[in-house]
C-alpha atoms as a PDB file:
ATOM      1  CA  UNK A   1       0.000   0.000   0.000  1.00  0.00           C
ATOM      2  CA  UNK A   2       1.354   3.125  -1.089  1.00  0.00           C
ATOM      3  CA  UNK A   3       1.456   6.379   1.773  1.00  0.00           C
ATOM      4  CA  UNK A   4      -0.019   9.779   0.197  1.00  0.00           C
ATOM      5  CA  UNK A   5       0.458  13.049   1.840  1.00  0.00           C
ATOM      6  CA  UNK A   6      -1.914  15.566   0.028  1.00  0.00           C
ATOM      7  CA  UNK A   7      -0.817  19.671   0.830  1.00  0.00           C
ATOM      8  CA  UNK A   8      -2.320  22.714   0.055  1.00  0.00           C
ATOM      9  CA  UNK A   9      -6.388  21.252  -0.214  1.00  0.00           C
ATOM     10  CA  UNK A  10      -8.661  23.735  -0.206  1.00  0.00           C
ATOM     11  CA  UNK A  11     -10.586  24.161   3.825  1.00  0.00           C
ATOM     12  CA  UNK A  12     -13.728  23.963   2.193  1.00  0.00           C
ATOM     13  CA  UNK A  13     -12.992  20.468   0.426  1.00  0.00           C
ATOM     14  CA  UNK A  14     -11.337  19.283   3.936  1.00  0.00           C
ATOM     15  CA  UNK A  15     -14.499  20.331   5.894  1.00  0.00           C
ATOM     16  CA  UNK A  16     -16.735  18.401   3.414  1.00  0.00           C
ATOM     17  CA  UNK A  17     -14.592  15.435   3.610  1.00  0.00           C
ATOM     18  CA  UNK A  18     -14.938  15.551   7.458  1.00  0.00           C
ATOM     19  CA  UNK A  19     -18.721  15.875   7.388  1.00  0.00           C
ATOM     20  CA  UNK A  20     -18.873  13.170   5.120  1.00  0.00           C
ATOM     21  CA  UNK A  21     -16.659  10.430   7.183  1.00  0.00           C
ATOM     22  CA  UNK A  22     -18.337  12.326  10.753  1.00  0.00           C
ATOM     23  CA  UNK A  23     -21.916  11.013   9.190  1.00  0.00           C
ATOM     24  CA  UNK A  24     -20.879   7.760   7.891  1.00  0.00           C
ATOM     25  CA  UNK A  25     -19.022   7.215  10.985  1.00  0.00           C
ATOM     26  CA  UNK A  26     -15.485   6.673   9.346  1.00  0.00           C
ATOM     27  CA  UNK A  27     -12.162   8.698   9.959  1.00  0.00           C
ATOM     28  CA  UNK A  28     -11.034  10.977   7.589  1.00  0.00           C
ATOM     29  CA  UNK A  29      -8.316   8.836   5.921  1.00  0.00           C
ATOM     30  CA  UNK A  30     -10.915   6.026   5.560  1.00  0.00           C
ATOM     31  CA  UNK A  31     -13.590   8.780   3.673  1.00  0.00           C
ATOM     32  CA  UNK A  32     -10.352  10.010   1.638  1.00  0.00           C
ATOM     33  CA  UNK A  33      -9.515   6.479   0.992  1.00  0.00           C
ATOM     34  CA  UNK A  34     -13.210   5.586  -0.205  1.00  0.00           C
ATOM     35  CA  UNK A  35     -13.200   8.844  -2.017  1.00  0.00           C
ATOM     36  CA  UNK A  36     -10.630   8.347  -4.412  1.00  0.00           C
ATOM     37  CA  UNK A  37     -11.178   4.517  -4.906  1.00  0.00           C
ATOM     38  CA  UNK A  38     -14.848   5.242  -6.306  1.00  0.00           C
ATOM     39  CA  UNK A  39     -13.530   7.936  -8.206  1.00  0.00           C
ATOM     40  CA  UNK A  40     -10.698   6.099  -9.816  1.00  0.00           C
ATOM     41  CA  UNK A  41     -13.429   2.932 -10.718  1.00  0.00           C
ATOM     42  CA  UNK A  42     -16.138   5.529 -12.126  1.00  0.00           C
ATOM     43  CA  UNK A  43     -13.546   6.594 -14.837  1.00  0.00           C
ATOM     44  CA  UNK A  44     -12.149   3.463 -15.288  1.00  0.00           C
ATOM     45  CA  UNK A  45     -15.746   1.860 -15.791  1.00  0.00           C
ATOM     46  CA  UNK A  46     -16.690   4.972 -17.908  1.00  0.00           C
ATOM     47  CA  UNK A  47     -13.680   3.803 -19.908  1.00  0.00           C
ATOM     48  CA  UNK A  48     -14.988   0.195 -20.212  1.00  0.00           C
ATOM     49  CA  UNK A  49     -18.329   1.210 -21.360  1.00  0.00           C
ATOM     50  CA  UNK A  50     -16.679   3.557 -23.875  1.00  0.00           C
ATOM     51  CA  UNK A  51     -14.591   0.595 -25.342  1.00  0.00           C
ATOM     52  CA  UNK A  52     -17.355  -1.555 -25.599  1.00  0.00           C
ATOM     53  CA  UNK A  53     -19.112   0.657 -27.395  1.00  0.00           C
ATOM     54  CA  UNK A  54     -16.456   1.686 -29.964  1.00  0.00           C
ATOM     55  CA  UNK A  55     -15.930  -2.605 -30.214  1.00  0.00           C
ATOM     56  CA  UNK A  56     -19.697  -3.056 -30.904  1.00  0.00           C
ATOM     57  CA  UNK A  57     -19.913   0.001 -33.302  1.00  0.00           C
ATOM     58  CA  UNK A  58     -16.583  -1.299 -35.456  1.00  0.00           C
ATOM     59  CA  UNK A  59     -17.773  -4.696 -34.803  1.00  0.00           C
ATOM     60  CA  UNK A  60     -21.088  -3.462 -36.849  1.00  0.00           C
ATOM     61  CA  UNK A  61     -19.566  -2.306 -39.527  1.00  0.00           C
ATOM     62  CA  UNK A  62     -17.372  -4.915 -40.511  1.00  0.00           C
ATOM     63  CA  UNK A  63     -17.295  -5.921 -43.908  1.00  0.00           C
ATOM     64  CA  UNK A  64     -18.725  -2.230 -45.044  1.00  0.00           C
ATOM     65  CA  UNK A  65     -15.023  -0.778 -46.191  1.00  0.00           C
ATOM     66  CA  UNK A  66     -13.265  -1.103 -42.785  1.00  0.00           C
ATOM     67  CA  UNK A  67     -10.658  -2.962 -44.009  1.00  0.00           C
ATOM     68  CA  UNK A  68      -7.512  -1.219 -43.981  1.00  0.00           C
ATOM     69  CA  UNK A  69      -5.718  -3.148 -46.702  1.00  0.00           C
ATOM     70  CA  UNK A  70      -8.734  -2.838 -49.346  1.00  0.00           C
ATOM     71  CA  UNK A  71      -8.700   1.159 -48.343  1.00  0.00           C
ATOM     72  CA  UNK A  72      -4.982   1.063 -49.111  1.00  0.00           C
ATOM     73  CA  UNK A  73      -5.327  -0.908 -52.212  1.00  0.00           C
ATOM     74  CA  UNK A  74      -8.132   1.122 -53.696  1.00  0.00           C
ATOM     75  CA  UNK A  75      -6.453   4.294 -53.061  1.00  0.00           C
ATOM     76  CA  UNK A  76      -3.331   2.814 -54.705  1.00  0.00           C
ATOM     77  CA  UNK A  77      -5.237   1.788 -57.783  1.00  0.00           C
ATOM     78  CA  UNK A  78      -7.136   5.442 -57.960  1.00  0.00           C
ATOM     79  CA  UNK A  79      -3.497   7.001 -57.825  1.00  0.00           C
ATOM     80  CA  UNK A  80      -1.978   4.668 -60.290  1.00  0.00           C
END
């Protein structure tokens, strides 16, 4: 597990991270600690869903001039 010292955060941010862990009943590192874990897995699953999306869309359109060695070959042929 890696140590992380964070400086210089804004008092407001601090006293809504305390609120937070006072009404979940957590400490402060444990709220920080939660904090940043769901943050890091929301962009990493909006990544995944992204992905996904760009597979299904490509996988759609296969056969419809996607591949890349016909595109080269036809522009090769056009250009003599």
């Amino acid at each position: 597990m890696a140590d992380l010292k964070v400086r210089q955060l804004d008092e407001q941010v601090a006293a809504a991270l305390k609120t937070r862990a006072s009404r979940r009943g957590v400490s402060l590192e444990e709220e920080v600690r939660s904090t940043l874990v769901a943050s890091v897995v929301a962009r990493r699953d909006a990544f995944r869903r992204r992905a996904a999306a760009l597979r299904a869309a490509t996988r759609a359109q296969r056969g419809k001039g996607l591949d890349s060695a016909r595109l080269i070959r036809k522009e090769r042929d056009a250009t003599g």
